[in-house]
Protein backbone atom coordinates (compact mmCIF):
# COMPACT_ATOMS: atom_id res chain seq x y z
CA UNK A 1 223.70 42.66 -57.23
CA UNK A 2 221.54 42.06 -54.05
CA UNK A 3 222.51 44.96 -51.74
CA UNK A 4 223.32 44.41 -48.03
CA UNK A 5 220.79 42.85 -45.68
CA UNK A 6 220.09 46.59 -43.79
CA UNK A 7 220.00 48.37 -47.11
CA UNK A 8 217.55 46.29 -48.47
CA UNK A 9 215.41 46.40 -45.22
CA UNK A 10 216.34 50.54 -45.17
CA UNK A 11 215.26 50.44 -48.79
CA UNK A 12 212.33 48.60 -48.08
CA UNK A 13 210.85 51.25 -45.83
CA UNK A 14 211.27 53.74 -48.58
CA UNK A 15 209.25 51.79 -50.86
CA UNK A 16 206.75 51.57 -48.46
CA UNK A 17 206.46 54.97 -47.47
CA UNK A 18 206.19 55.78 -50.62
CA UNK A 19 203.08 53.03 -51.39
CA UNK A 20 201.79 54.55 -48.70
CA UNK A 21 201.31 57.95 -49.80
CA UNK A 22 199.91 56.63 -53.27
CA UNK A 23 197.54 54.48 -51.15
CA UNK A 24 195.79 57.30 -48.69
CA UNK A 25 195.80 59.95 -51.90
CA UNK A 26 192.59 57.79 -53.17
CA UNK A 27 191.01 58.38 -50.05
CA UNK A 28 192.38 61.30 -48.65
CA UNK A 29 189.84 63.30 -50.83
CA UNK A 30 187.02 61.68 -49.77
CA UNK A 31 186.28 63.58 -46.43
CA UNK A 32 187.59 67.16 -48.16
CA UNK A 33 185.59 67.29 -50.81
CA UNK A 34 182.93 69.53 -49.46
CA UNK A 35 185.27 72.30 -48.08
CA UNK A 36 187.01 71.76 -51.70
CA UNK A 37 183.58 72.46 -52.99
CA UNK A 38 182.72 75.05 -50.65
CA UNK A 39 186.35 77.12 -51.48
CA UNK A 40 186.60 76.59 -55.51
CA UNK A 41 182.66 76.53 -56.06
CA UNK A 42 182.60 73.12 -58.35
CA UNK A 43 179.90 72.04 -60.31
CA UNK A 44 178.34 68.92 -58.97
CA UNK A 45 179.04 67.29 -62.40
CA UNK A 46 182.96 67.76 -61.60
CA UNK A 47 183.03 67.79 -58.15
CA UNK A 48 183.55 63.67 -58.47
CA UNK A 49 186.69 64.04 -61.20
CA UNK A 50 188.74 65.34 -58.13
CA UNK A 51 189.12 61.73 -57.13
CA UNK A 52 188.42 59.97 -60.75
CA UNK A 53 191.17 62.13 -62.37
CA UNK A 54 193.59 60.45 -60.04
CA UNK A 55 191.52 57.04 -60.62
CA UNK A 56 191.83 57.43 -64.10
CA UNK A 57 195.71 58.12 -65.08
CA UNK A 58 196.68 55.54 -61.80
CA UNK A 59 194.69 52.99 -63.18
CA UNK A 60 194.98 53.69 -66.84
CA UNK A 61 199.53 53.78 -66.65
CA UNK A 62 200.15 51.63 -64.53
CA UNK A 63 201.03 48.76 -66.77
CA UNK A 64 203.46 51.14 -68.83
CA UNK A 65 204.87 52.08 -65.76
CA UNK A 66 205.94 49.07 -65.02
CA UNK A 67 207.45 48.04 -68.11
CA UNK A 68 209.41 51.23 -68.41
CA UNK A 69 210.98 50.30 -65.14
CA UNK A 70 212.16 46.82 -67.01
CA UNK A 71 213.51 48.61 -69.76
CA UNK A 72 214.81 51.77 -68.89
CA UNK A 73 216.09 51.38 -65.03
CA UNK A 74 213.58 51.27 -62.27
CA UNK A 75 215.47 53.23 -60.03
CA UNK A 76 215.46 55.56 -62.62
CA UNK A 77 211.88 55.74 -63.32
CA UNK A 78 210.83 55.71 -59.72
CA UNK A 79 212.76 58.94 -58.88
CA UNK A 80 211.10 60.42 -62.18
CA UNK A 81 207.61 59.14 -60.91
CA UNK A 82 208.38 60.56 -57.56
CA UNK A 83 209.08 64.45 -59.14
CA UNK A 84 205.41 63.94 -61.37
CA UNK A 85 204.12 63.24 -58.26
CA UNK A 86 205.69 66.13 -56.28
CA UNK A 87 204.94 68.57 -59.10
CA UNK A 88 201.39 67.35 -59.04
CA UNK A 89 200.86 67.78 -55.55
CA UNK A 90 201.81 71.16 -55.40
CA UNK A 91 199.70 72.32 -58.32
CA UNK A 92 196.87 70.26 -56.25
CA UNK A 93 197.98 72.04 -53.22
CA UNK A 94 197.80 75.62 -54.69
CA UNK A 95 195.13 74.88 -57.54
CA UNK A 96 192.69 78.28 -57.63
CA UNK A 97 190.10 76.84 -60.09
CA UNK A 98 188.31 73.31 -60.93
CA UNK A 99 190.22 72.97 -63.72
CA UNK A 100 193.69 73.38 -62.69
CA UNK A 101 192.74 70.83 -59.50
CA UNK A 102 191.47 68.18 -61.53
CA UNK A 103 194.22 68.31 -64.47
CA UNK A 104 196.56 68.13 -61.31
CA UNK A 105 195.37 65.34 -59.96
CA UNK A 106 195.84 63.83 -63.07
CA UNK A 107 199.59 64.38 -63.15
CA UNK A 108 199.10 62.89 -59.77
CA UNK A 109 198.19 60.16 -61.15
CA UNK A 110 200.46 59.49 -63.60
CA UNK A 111 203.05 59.93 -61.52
CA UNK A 112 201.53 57.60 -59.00
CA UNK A 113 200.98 55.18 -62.17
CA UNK A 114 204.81 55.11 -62.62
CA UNK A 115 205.85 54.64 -59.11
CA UNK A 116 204.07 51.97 -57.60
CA UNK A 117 204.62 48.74 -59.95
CA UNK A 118 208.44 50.61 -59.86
CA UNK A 119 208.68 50.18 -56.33
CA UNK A 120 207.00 46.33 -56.52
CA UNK A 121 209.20 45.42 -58.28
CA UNK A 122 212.34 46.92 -56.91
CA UNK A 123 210.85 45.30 -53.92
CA UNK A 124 210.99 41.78 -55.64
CA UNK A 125 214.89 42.10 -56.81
CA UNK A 126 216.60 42.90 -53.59
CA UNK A 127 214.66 40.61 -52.05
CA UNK A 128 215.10 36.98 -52.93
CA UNK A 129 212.20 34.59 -52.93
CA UNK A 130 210.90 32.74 -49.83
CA UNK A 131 210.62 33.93 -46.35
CA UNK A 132 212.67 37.36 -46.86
CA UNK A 133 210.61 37.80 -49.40
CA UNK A 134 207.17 37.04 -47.62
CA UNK A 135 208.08 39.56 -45.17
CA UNK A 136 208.96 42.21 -47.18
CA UNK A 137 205.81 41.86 -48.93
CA UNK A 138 204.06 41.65 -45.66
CA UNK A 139 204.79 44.69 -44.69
CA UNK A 140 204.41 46.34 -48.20
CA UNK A 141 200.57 44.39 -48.05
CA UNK A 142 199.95 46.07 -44.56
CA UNK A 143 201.38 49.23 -45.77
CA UNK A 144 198.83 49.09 -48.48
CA UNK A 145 195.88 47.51 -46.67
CA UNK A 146 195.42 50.22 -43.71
CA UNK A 147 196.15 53.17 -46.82
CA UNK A 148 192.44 53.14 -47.04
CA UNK A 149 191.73 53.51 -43.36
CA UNK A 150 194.65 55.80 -42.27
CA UNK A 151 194.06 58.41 -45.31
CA UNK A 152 190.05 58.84 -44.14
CA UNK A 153 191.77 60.07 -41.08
CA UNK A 154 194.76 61.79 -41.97
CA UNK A 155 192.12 63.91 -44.76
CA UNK A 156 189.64 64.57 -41.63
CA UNK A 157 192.59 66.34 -39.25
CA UNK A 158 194.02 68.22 -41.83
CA UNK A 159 190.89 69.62 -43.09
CA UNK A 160 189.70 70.68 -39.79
CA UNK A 161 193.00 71.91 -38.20
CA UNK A 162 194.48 73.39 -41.52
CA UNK A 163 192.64 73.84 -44.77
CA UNK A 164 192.26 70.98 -47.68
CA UNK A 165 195.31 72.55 -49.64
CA UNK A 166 197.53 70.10 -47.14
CA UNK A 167 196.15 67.32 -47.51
CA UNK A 168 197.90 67.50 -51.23
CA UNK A 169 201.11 69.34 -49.92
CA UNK A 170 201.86 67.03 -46.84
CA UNK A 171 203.07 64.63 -49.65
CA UNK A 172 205.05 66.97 -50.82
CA UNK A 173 208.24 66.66 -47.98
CA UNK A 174 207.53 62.86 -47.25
CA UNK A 175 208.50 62.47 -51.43
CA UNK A 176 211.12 64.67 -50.92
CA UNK A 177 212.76 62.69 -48.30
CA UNK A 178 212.43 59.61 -50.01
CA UNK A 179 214.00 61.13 -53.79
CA UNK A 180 217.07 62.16 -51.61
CA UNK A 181 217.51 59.07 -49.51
CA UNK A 182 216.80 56.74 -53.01
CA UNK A 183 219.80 56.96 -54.73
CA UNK A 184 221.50 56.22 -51.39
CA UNK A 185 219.53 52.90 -50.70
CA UNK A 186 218.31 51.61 -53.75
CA UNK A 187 220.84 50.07 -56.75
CA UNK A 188 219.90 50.40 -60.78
CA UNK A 189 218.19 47.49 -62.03
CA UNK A 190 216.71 46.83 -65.58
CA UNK A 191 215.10 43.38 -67.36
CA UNK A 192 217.47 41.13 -69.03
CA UNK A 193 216.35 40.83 -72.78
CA UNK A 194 215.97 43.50 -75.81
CA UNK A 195 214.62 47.03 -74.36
CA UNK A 196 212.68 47.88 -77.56
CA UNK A 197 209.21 49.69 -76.13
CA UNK A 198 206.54 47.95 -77.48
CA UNK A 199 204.97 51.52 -78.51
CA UNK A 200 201.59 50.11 -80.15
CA UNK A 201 200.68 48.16 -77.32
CA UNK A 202 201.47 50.47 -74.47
CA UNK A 203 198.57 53.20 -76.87
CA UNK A 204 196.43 50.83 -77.20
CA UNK A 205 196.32 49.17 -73.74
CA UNK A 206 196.58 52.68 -71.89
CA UNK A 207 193.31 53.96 -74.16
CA UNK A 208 191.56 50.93 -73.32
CA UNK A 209 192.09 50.77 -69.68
CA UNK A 210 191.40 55.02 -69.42
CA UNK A 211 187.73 54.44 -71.38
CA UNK A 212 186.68 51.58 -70.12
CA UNK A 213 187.56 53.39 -66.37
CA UNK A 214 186.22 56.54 -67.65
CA UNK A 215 182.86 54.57 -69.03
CA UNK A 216 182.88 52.95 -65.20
CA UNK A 217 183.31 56.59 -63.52
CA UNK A 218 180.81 57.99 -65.78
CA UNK A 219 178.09 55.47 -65.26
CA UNK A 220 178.37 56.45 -61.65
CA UNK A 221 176.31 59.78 -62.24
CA UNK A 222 174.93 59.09 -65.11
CA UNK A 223 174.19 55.88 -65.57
CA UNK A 224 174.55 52.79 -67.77
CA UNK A 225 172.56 53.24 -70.89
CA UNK A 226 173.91 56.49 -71.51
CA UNK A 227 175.14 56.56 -74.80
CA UNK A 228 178.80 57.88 -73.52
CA UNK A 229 178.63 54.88 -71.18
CA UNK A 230 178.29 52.32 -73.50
CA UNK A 231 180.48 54.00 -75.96
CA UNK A 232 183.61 54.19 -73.80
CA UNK A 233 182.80 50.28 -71.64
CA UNK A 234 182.52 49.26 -75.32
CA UNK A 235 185.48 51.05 -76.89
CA UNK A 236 187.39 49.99 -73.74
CA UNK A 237 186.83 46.66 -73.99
CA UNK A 238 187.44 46.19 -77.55
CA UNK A 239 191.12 47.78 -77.25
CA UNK A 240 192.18 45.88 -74.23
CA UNK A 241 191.31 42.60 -76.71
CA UNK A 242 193.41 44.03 -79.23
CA UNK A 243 196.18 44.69 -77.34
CA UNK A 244 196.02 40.85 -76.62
CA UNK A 245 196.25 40.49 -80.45
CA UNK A 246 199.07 43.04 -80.57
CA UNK A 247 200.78 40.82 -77.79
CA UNK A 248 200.88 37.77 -79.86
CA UNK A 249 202.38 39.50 -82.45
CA UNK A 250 205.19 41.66 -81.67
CA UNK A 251 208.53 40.74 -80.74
CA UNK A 252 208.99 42.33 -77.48
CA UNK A 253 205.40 42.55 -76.33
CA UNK A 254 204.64 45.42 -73.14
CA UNK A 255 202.98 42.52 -71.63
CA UNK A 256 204.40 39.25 -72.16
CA UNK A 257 201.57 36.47 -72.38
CA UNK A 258 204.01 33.86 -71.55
CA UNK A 259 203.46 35.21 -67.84
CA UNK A 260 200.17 33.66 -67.48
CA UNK A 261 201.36 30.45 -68.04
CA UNK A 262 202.56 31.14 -63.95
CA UNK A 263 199.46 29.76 -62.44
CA UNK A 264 200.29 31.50 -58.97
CA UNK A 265 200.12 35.23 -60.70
CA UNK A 266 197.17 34.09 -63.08
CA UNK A 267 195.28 33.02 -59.63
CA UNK A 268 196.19 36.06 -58.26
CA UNK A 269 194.97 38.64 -60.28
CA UNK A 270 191.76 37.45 -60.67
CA UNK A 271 191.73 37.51 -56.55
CA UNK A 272 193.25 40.48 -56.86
CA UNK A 273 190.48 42.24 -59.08
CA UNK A 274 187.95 41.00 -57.00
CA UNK A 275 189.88 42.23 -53.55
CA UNK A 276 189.97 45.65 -55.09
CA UNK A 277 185.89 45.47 -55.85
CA UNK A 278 184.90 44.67 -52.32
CA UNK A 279 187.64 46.94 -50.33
CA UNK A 280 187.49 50.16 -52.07
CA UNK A 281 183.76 49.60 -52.25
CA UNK A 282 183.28 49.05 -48.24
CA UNK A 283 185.65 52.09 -47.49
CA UNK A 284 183.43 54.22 -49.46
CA UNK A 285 179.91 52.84 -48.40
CA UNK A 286 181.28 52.78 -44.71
CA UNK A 287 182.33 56.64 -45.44
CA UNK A 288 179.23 57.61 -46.30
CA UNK A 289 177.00 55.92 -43.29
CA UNK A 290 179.34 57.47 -40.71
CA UNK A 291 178.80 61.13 -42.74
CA UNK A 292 175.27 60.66 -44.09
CA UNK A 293 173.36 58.65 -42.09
CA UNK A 294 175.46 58.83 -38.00
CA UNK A 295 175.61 62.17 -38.96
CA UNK A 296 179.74 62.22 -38.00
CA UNK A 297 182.27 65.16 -38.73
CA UNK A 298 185.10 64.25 -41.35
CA UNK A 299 187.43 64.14 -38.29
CA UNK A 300 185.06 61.63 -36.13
CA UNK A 301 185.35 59.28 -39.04
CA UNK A 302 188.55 59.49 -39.52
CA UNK A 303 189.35 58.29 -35.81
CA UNK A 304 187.00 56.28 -36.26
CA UNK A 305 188.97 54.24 -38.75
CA UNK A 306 191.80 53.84 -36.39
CA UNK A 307 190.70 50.52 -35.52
CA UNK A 308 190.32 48.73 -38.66
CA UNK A 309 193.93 50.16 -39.26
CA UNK A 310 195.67 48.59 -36.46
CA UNK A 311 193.87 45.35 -36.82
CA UNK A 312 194.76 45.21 -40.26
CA UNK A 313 198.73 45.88 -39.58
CA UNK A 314 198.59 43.30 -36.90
CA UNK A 315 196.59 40.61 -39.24
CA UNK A 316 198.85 41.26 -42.22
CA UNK A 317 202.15 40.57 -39.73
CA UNK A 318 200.80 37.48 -38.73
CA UNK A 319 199.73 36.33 -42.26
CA UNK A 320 203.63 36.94 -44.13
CA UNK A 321 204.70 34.04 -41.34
CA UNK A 322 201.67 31.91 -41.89
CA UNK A 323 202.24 31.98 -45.53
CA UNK A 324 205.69 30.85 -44.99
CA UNK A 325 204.74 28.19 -42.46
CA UNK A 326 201.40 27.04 -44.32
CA UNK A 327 201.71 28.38 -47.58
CA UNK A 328 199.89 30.72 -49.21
CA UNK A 329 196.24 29.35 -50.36
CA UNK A 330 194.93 28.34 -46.90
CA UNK A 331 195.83 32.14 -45.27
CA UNK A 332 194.01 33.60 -48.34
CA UNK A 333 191.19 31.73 -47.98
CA UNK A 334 191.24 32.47 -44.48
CA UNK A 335 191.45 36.12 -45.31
CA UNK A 336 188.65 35.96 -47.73
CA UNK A 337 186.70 34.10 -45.24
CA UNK A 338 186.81 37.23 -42.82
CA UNK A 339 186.41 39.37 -45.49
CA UNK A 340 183.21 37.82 -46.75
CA UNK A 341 181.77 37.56 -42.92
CA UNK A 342 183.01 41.09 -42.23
CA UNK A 343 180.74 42.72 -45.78
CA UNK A 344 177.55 39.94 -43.70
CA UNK A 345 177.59 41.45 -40.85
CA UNK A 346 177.56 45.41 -42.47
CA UNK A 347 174.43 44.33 -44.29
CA UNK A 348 172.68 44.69 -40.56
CA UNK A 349 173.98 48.37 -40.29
CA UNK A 350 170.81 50.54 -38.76
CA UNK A 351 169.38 53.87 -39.38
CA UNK A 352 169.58 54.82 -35.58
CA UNK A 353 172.89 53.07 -35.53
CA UNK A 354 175.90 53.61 -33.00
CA UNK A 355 179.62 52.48 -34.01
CA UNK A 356 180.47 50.21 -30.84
CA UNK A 357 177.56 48.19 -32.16
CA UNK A 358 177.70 48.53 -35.86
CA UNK A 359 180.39 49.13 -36.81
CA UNK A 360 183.42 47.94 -34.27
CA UNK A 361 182.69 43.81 -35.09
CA UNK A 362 182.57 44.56 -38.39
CA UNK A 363 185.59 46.31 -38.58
CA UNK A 364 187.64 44.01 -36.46
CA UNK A 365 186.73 40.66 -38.83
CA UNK A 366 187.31 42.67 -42.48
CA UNK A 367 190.53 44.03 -41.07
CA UNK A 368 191.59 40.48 -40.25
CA UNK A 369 190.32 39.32 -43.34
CA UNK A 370 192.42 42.70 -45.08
CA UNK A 371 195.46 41.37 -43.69
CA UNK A 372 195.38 37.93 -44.46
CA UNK A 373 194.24 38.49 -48.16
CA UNK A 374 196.26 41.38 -49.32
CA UNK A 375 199.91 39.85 -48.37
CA UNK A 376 199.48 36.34 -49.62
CA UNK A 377 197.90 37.84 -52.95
CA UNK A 378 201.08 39.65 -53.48
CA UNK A 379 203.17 36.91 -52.32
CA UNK A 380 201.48 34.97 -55.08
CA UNK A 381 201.40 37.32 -58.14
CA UNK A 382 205.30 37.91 -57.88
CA UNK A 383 206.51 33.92 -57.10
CA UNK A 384 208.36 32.41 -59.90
CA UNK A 385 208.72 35.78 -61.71
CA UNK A 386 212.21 36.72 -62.89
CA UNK A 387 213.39 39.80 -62.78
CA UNK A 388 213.14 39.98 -66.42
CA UNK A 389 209.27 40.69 -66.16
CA UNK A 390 209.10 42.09 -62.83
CA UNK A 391 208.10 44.81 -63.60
CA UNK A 392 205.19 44.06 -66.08
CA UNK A 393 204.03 41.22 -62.93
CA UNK A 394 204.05 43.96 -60.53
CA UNK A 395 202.09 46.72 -62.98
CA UNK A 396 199.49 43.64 -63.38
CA UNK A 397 198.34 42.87 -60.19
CA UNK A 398 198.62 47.01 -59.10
CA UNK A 399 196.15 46.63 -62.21
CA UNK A 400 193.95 43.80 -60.93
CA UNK A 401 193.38 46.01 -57.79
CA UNK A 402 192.52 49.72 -59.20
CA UNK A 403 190.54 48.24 -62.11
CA UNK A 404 188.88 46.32 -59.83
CA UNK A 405 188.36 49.10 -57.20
CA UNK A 406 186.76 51.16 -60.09
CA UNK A 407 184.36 48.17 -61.06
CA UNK A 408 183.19 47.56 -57.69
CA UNK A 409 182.47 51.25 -56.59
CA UNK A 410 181.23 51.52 -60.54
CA UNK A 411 178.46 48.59 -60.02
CA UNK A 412 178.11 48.63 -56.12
CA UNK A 413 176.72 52.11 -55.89
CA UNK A 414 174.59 51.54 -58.85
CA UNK A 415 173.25 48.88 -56.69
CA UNK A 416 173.10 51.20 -53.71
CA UNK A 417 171.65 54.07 -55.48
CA UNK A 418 168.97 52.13 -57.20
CA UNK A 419 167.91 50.43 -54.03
CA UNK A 420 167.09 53.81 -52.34
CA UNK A 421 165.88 55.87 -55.16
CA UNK A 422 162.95 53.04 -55.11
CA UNK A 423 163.27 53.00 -50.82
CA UNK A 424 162.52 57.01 -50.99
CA UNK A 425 159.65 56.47 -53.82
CA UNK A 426 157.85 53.38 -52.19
CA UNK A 427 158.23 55.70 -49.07
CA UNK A 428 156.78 59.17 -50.29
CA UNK A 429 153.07 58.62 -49.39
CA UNK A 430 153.65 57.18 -46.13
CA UNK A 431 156.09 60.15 -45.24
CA UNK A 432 153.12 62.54 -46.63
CA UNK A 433 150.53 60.93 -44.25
CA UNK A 434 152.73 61.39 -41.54
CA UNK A 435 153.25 65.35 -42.09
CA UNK A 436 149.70 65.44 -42.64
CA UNK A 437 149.13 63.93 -39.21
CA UNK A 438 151.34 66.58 -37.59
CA UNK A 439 154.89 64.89 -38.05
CA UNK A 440 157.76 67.73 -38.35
CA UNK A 441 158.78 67.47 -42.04
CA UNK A 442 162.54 67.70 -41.21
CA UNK A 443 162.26 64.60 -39.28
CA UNK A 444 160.04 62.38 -41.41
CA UNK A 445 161.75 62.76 -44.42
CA UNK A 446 165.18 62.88 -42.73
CA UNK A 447 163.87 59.22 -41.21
CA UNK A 448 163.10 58.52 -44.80
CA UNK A 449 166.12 59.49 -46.24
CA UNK A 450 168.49 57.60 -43.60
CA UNK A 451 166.32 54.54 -44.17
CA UNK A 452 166.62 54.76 -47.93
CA UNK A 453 170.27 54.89 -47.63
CA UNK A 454 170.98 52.09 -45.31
CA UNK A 455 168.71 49.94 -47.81
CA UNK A 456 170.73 50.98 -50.18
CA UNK A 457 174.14 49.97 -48.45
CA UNK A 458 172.47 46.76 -47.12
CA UNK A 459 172.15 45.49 -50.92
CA UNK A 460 175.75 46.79 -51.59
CA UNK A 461 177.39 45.15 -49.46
CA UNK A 462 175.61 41.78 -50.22
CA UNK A 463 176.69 41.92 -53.46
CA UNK A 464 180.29 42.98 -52.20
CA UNK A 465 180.10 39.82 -49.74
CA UNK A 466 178.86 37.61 -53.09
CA UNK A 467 182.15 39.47 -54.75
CA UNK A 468 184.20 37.80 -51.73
CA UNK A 469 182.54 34.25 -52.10
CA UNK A 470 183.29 34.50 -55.62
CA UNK A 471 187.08 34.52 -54.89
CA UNK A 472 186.84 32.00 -52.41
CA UNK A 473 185.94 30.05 -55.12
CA UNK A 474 188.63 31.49 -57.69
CA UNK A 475 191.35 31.10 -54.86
CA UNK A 476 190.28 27.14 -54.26
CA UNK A 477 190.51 26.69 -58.06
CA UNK A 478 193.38 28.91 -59.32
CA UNK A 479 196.19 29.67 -56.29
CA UNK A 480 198.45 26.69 -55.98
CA UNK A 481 199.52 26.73 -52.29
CA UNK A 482 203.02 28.17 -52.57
CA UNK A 483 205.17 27.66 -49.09
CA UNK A 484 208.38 29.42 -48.59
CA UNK A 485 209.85 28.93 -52.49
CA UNK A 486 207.59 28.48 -55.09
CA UNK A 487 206.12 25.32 -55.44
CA UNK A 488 207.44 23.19 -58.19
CA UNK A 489 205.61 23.54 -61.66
CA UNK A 490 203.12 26.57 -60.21
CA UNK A 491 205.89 29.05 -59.70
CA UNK A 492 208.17 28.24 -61.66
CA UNK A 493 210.46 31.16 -62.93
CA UNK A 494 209.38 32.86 -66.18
């Protein structure tokens, strides 16, 4: 039953409230994790699980999520999703050793994990497909897209004018709110069909997905060829193939392959992955310039984000009606377009850098580009799909995007890293020289350092800009452009 035009549009801000939250906890963290550091005394080995714990569970459940929703109500499993969340904010929020903060985040995770493909796909039954629908999931794609920018921000003011314990427990009455108000707004809904779990395949493809993201998180620090590396990438990968197998096979598979035969939510996925590679890989590159190397407080780059966030709320408005008017492949590769010039023009970032100049242009075109890529990739990954597999559409392309978010920060910093590490040893006898001639040591090898870095981020984001050409190319190939309903033959209901 399709509830009442202001219910739905009542219900829709819930759902995006509640994206919201899920969006700004992966960045949140970013700007708190020295006074986290400074108050619990973690181990630099651990100090990076407080945000791959979270990484981990979100990315690794998130297809089980959704398929739970299809089976078992998804009303029902996003208010249970929203108390793991709650419960895992407050253990976050009060958490007295490294230990009980990173199994917390965890929970957060999972909970997280449950939620968001929940409330996609809720989204995608009360709203019916075609322009409603683009503008629901316009506003759920801005919601998302300024997540990133908006939690930098929220994470700097609440560390400086409280303490990091809230910037876990201001979740805490915003989740609240919405678990009273769901019941209210949002209807039961399950998947037509048997609602056997397909308990082999939702092991196997969960394991996967948490080694080969665990492999990706652990290469970060400690590189590729480590034998735990390879191990887990290797493991990973060789589960997520069986559970392909195990797909074939069973009779009511966790992910029915039948849904790639929609070329729309094929397309977008692979998009999808790729958006997720570049975005969360700028945020966090862009992070550290501001902190490293322009030498800004968490708060200053936080407001400093405040920009890209507007422009990307204002881009992805425009792009729901373009998609309608135009369809959906010539706004995405619009979007990608931006995108790819925006990642360009960071590669010119400067040591002795200001953010009018280096940052403000750069933000303005990959907020545009934001906008206009995130809504019409959603738009695209849900037309033609029943209701039947909403839910294991939705968990797919929330999928696409943290598995690809993992890759890209995974490989990018690799890139980054390397590129200074040889920056500061190509650099070491010129820098001695200098002392030796009466330089102050602070300031040589400070210039050293800050020149390393930007080296660094210069060849990361070239490779994230490549990452953007790349689906440019997938977008021309794969997306069929959908207008209003789904086009004939590329949509067509599953």
């Amino acid at each position: 039953m399709t509830p009442s035009p202001n219910r739905r549009w009542f219900a829709l801000v819930l759902l995006s409230l509640t994206q919201f939250v899920l969006v700004i906890d992966v960045s949140i963290v970013n700007v708190a994790l020295q006074a986290i550091d400074d108050s619990l005394n973690f181990s630099d080995a651990n100090l990076q699980w407080i945000l791959s714990a979270y990484t981990l569970t979100f990315g690794g459940l998130l297809l089980l999520g959704g398929r739970l929703g299809d089976l078992y109500g998804r009303r029902r499993l996003f208010l249970t999703g929203l108390v793991v969340f709650i419960v895992g904010s407050a253990l976050c929020g009060f958490a007295q050793s490294e230990l009980m903060l990173i199994l917390s985040r965890a929970l957060q995770g999972a909970g997280a994990a449950i939620i968001s493909p929940v409330a996609l796909s809720i989204l995608t039954t009360i709203f019916p497909e075609g322009a409603e629908r683009n503008k629901a999931l316009g506003i759920w794609g801005a919601i998302a897209g300024i997540g990133g920018a908006v939690g930098v921000l929220a994470g700097g003011l609440l560390v400086e004018l409280l303490s990091w314990h809230w910037i876990f427990l201001v979740n805490i009455p915003i989740c609240l709110a919405v678990l009273v108000m769901a019941p209210r707004l949002i209807d039961e809904s399950v998947g037509e069909g048997s609602h056997h779990l397909d308990a082999l395949g939702a092991l196997v493809v969960t394991a996967g997905q948490a080694l080969f993201i665990y492999g990706l998180v652990h290469a970060q620090t400690n590189g590729w060829t480590t034998a735990t590396t390879i191990a887990c990438l290797v493991v990973g990968v060789l589960l997520l193939v069986s559970f392909v197998f195990i797909e074939k096979r069973v009779k009511d598979p966790l992910l029915p392959l039948e849904i790639f035969r929609n070329r729309s939510l094929l397309g977008a996925n692979v998009v999808g992955f790729l958006l997720g590679a570049s975005i969360f890989a700028m945020f966090f590159f862009l992070s550290l310039y501001m902190l490293n190397v322009l030498g800004f407080s968490a708060l200053e780059t936080g407001v400093r984000y405040l920009l890209f966030a507007v422009v990307s709320v204002l881009a992805a408005g425009a792009s729901q009606a373009l998609v309608t008017r135009i369809g959906v492949k010539p706004v995405l590769l619009t979007g990608l377009g931006f995108l790819m010039a925006g990642l360009v023009y960071f590669t010119f970032i400067r040591v002795e850098g200001s953010y009018p100049r280096d940052l403000v242009p750069g933000f303005i075109v990959a907020a545009i580009g934001l906008g206009f890529s995130f809504v019409p990739v959603s738009i695209a990954a849900l037309t033609g799909v029943t209701a039947r597999l909403a839910g294991a559409a939705s968990g797919l392309i929330n999928t696409s995007q943290q598995i690809g978010g993992a890759v890209g920060i995974a490989i990018l910093s690799t890139v980054a890293f390397t590129v200074k590490d040889h920056r500061m040893e190509d650099g070491q006898a010129a820098a001695q020289q200098a002392i030796q001639s009466g330089g102050n040591p602070d300031q040589v090898m400070g210039r050293l350092a800050g020149s390393a870095f930007v080296d660094g981020f210069h060849a990361a984001f070239w490779v994230a800009a490549c990452m953007a050409v790349v689906g440019l190319v997938a977008t021309i190939i794969l997306v069929p452009n959908l207008k209003g309903e789904a086009a004939s033959g590329h949509g067509a209901p599953l």
